[in-house]
PDB file of N, CA and C in Angstrom:
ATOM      1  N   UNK A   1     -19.237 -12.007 -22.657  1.00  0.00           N
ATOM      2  CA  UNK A   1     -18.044 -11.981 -21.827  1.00  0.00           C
ATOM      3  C   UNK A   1     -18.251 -12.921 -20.649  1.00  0.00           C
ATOM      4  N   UNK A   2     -17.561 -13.837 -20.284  1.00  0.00           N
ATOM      5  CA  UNK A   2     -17.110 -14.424 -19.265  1.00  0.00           C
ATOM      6  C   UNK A   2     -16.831 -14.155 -18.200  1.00  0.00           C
ATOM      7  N   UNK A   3     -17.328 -14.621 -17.177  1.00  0.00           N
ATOM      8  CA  UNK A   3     -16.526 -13.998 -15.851  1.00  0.00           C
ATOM      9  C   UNK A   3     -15.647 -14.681 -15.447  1.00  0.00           C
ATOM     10  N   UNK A   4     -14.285 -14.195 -14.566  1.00  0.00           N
ATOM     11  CA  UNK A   4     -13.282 -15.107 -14.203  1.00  0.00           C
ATOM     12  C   UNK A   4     -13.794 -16.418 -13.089  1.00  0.00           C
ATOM     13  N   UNK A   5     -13.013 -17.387 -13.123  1.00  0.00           N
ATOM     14  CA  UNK A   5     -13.148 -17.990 -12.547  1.00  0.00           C
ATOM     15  C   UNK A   5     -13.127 -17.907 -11.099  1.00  0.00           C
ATOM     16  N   UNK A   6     -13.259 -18.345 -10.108  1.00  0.00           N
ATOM     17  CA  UNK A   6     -13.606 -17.767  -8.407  1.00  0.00           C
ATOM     18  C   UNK A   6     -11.888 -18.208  -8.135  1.00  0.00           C
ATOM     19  N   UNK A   7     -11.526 -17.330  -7.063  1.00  0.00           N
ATOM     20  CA  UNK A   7     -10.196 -17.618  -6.662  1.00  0.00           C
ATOM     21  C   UNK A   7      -9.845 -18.802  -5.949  1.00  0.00           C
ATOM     22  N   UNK A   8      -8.694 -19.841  -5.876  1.00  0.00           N
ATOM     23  CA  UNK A   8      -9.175 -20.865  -4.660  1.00  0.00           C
ATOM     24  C   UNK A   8      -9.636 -20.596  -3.459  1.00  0.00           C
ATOM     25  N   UNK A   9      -9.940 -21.169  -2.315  1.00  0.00           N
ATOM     26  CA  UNK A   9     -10.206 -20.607  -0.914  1.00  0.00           C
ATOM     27  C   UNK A   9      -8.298 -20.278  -0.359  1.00  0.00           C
ATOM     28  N   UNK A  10      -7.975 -21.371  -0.593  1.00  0.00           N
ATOM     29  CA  UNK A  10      -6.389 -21.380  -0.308  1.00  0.00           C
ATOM     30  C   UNK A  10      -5.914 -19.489  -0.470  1.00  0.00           C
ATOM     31  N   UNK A  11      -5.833 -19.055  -1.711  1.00  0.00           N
ATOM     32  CA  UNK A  11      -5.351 -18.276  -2.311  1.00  0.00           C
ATOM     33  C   UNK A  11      -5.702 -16.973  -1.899  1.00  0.00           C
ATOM     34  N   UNK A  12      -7.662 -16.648  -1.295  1.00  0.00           N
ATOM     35  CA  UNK A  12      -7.808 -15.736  -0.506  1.00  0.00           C
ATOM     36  C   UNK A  12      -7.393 -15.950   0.664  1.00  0.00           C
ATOM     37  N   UNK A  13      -7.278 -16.622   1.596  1.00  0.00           N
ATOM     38  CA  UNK A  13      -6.988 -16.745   2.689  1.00  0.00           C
ATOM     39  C   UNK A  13      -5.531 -15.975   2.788  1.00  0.00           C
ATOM     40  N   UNK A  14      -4.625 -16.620   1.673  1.00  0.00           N
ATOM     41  CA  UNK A  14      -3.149 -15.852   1.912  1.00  0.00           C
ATOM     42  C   UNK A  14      -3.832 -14.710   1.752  1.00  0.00           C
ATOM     43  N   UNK A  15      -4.129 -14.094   0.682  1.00  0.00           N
ATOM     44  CA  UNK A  15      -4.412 -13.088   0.260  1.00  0.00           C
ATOM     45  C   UNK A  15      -4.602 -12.064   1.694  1.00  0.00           C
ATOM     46  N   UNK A  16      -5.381 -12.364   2.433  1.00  0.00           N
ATOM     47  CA  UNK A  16      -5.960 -11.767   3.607  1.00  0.00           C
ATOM     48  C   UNK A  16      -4.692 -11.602   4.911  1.00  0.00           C
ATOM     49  N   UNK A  17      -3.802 -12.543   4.798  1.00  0.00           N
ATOM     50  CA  UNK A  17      -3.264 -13.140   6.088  1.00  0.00           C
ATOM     51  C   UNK A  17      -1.722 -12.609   5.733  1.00  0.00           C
ATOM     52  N   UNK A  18      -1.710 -12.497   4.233  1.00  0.00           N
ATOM     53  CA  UNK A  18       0.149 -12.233   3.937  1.00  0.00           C
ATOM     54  C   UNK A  18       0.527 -10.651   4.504  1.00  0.00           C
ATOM     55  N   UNK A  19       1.487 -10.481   5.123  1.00  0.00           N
ATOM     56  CA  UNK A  19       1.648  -9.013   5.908  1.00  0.00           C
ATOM     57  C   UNK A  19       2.329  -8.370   4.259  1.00  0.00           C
ATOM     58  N   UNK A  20       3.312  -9.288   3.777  1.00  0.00           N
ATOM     59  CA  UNK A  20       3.485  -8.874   2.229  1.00  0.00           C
ATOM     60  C   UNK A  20       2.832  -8.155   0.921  1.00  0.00           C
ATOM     61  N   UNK A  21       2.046  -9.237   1.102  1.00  0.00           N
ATOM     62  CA  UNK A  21       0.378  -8.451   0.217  1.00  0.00           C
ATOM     63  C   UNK A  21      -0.073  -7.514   1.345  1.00  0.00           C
ATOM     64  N   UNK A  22      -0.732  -7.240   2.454  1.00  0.00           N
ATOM     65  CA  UNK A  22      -0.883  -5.953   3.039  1.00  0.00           C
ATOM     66  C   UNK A  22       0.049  -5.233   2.593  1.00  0.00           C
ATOM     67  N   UNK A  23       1.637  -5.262   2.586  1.00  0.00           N
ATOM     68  CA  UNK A  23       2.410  -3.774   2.602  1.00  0.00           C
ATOM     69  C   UNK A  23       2.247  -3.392   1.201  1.00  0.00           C
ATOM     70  N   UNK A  24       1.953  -4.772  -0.011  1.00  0.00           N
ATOM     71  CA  UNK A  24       1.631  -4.043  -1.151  1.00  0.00           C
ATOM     72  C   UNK A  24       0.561  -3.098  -1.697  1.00  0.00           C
ATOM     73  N   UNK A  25      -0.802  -3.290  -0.781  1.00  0.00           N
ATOM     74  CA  UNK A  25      -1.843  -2.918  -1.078  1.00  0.00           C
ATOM     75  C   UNK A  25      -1.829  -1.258  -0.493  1.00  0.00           C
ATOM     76  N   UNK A  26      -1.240  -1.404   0.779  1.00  0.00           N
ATOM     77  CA  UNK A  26      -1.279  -0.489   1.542  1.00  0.00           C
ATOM     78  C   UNK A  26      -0.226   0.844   0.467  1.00  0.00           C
ATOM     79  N   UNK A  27       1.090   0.196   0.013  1.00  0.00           N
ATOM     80  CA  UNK A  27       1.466   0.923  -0.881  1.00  0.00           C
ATOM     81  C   UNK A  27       1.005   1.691  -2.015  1.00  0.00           C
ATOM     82  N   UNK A  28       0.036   0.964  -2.776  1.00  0.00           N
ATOM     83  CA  UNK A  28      -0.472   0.927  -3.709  1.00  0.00           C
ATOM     84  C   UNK A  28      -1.280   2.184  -3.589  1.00  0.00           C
ATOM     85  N   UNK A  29      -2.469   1.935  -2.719  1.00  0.00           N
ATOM     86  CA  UNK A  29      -3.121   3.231  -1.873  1.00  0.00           C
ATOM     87  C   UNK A  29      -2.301   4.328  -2.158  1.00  0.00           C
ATOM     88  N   UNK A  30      -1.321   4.302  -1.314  1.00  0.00           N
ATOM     89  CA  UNK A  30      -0.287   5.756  -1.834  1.00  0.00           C
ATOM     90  C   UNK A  30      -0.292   5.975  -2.675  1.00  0.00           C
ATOM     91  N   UNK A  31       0.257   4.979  -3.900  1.00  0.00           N
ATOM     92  CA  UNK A  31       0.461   5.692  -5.187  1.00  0.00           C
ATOM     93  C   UNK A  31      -0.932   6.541  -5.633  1.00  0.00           C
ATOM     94  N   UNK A  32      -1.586   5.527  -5.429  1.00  0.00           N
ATOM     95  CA  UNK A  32      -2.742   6.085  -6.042  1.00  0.00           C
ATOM     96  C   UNK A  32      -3.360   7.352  -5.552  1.00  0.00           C
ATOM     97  N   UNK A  33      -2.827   7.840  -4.081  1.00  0.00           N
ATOM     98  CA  UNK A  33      -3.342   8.909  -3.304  1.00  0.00           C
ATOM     99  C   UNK A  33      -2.251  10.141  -3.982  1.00  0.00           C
ATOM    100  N   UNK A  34      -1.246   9.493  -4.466  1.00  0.00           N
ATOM    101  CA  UNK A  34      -0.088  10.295  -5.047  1.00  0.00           C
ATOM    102  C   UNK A  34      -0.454  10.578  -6.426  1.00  0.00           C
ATOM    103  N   UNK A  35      -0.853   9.977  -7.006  1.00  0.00           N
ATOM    104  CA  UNK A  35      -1.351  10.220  -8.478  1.00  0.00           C
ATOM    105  C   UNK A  35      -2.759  10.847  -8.542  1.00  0.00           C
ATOM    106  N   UNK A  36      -3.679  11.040  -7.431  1.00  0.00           N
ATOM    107  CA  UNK A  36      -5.000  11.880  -7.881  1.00  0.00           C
ATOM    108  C   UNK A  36      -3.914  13.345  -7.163  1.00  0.00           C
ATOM    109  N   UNK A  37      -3.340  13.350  -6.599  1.00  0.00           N
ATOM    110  CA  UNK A  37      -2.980  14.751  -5.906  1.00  0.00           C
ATOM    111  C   UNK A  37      -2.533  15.575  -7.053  1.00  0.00           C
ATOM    112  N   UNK A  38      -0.816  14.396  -7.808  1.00  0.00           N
ATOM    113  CA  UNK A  38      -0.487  15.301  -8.778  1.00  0.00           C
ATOM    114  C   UNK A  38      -0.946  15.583  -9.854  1.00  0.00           C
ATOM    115  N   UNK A  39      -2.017  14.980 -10.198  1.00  0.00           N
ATOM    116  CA  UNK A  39      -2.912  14.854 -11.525  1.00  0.00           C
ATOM    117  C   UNK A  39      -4.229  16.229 -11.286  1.00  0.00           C
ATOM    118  N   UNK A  40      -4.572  16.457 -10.529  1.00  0.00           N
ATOM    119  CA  UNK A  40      -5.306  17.719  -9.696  1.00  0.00           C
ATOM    120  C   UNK A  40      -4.433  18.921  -9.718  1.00  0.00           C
ATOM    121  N   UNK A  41      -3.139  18.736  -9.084  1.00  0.00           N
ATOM    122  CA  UNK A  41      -2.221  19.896  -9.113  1.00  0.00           C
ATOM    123  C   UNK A  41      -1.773  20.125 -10.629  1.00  0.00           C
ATOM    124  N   UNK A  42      -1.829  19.619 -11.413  1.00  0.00           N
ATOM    125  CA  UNK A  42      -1.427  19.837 -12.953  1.00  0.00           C
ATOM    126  C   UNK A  42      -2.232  20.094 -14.095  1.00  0.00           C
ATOM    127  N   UNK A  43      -3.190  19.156 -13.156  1.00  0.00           N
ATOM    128  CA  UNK A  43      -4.944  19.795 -14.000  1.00  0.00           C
ATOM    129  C   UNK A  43      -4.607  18.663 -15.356  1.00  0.00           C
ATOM    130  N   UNK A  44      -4.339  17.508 -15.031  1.00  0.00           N
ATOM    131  CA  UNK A  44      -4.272  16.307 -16.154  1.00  0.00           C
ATOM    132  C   UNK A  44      -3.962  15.305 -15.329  1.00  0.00           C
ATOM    133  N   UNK A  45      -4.682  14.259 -16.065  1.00  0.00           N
ATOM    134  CA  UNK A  45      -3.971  12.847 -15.638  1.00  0.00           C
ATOM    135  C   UNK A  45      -2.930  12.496 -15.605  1.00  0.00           C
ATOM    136  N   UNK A  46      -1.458  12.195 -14.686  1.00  0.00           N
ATOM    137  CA  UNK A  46      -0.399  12.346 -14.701  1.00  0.00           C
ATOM    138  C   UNK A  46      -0.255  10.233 -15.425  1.00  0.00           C
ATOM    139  N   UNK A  47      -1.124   9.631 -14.959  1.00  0.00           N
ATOM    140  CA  UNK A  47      -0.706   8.342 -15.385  1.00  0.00           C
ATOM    141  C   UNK A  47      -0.188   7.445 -13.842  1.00  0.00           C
ATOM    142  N   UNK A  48      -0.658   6.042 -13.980  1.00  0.00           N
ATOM    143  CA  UNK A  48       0.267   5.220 -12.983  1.00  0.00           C
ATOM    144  C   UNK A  48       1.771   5.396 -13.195  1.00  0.00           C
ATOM    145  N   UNK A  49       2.567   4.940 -14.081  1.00  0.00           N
ATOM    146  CA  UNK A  49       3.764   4.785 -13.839  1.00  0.00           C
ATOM    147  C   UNK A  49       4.698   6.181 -13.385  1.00  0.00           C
ATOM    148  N   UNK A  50       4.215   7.102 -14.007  1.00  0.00           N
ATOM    149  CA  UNK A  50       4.444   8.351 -13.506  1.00  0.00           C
ATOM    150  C   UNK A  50       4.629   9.046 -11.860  1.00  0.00           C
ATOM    151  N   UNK A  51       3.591   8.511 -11.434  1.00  0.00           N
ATOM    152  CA  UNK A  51       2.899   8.997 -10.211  1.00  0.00           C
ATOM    153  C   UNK A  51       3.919   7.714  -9.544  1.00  0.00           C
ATOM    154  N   UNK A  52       3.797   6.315  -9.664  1.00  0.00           N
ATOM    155  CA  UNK A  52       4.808   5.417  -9.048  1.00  0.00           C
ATOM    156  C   UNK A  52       6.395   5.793  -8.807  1.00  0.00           C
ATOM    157  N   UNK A  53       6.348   6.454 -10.376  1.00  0.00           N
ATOM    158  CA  UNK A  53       8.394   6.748 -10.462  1.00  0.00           C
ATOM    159  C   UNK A  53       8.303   7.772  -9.244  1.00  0.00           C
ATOM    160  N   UNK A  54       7.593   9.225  -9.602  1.00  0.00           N
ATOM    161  CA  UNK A  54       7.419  10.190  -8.469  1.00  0.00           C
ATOM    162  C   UNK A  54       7.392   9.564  -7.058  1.00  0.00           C
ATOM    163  N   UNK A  55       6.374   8.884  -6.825  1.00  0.00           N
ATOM    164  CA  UNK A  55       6.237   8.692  -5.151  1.00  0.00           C
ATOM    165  C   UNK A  55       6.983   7.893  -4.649  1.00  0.00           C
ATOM    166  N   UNK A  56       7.921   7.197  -5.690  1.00  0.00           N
ATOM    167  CA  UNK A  56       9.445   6.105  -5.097  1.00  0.00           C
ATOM    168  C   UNK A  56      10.176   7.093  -5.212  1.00  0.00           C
ATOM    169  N   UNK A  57      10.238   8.335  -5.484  1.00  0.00           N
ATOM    170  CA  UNK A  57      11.212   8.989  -5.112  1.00  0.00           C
ATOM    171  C   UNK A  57      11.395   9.983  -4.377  1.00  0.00           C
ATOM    172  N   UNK A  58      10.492  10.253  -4.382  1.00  0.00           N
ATOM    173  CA  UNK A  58      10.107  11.225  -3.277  1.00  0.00           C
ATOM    174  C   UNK A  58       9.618  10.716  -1.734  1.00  0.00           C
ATOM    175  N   UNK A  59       8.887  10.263  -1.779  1.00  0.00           N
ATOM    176  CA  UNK A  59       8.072   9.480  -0.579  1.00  0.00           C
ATOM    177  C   UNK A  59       8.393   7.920  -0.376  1.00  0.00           C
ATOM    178  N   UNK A  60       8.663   7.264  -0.603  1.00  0.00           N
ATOM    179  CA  UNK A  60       8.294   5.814  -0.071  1.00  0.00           C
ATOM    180  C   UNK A  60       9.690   5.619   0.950  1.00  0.00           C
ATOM    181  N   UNK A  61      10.773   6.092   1.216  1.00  0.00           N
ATOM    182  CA  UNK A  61      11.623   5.985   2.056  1.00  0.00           C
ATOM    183  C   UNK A  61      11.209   6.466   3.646  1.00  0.00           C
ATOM    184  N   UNK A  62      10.328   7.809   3.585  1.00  0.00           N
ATOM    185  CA  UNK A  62      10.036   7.994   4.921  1.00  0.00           C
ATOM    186  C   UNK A  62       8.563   7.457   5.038  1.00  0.00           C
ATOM    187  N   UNK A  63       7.722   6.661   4.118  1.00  0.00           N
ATOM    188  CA  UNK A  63       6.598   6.371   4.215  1.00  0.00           C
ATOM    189  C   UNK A  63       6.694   4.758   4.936  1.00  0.00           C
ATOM    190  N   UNK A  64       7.790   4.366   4.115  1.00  0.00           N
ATOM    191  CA  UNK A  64       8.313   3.130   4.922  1.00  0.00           C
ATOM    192  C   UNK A  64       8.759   3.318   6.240  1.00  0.00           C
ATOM    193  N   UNK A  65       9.650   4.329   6.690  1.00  0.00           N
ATOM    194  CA  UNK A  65       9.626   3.989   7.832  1.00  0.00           C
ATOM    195  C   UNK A  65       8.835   4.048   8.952  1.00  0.00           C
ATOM    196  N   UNK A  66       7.893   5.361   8.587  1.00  0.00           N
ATOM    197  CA  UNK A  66       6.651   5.579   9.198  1.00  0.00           C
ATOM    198  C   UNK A  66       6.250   4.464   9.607  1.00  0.00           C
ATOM    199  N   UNK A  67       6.051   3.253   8.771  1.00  0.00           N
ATOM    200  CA  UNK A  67       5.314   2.444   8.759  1.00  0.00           C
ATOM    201  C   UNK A  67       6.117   1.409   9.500  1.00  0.00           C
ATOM    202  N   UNK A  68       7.326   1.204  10.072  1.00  0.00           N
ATOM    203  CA  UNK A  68       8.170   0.647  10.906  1.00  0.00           C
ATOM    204  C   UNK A  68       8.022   0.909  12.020  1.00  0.00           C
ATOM    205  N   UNK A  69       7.949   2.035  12.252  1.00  0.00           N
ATOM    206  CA  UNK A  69       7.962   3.009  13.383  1.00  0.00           C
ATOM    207  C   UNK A  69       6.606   2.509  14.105  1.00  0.00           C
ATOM    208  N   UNK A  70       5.497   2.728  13.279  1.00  0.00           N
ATOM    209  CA  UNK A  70       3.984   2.281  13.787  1.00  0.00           C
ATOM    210  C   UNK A  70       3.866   0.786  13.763  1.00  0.00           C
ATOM    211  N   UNK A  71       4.540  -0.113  13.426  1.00  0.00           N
ATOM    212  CA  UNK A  71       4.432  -1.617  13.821  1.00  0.00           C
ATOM    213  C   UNK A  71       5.017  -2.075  14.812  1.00  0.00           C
ATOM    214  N   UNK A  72       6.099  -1.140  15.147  1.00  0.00           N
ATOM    215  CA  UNK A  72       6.619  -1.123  16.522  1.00  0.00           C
ATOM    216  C   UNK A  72       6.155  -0.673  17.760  1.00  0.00           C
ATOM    217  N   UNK A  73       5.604   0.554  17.449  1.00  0.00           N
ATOM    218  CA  UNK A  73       5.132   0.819  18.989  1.00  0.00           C
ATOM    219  C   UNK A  73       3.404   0.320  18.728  1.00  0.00           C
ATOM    220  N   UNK A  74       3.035  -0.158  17.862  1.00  0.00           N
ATOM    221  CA  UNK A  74       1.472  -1.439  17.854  1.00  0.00           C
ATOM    222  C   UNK A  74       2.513  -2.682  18.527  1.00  0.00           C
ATOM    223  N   UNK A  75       3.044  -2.929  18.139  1.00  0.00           N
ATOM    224  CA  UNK A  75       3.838  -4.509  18.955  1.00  0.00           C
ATOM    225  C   UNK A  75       4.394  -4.207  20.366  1.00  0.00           C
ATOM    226  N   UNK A  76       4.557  -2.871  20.868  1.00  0.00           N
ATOM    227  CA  UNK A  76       5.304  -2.880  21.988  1.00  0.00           C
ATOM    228  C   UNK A  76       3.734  -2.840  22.668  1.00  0.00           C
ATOM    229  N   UNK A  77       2.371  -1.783  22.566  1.00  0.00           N
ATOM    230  CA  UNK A  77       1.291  -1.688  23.079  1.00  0.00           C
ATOM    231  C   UNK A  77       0.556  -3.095  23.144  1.00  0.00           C
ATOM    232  N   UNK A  78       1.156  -4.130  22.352  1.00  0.00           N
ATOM    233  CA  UNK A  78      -0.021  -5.240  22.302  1.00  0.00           C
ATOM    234  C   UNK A  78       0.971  -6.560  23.377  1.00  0.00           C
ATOM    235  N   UNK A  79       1.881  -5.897  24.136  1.00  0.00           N
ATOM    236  CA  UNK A  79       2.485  -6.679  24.969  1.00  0.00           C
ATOM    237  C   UNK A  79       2.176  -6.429  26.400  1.00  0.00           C
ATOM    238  N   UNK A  80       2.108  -8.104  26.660  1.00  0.00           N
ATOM    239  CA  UNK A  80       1.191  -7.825  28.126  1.00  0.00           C
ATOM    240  C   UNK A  80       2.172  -7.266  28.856  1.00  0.00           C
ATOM    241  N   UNK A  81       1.749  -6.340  30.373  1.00  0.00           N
ATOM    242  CA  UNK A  81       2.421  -5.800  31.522  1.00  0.00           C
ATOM    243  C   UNK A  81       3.259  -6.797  31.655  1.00  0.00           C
ATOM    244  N   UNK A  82       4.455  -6.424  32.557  1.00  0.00           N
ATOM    245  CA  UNK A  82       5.215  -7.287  33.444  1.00  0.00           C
ATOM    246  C   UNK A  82       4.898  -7.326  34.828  1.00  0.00           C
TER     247      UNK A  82
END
């Protein structure tokens, strides 16, 4: 087996720097924090897409804003005095 090829430098750098890719990763986390919970509570592996349909419907509306809410008052704290 082969290993993949190395990523460009270009390509991590976005990777690191895109607030886009952060909100995806950061999402992702959820699901995945959403899918060991309900997969524990059911006593089976519920599956990714499962656990995704669930936590877009249940959660990602106030998880998003949470997450509005906390980029705002981080942006209002990271502004100098007047």
């Amino acid at each position: 087996m082969t290993s993949p090829a190395p990523e460009p430098q270009m390509t991590q750098e976005f990777a690191k720097t895109s607030s886009l890719y952060q909100e995806f990763l950061a999402e992702r986390e959820e699901i995945l924090k959403h899918k060991w919970l309900e997969s524990e509570r059911l006593g089976y592996d519920i599956g990714f897409e499962r656990a995704l349909l669930d936590w877009i419907r249940k959660h990602r509306e106030n998880w998003r804003a949470a997450r509005r809410v906390s980029a705002q008052s981080q942006g209002e704290s990271n502004k100098p005095a007047a």
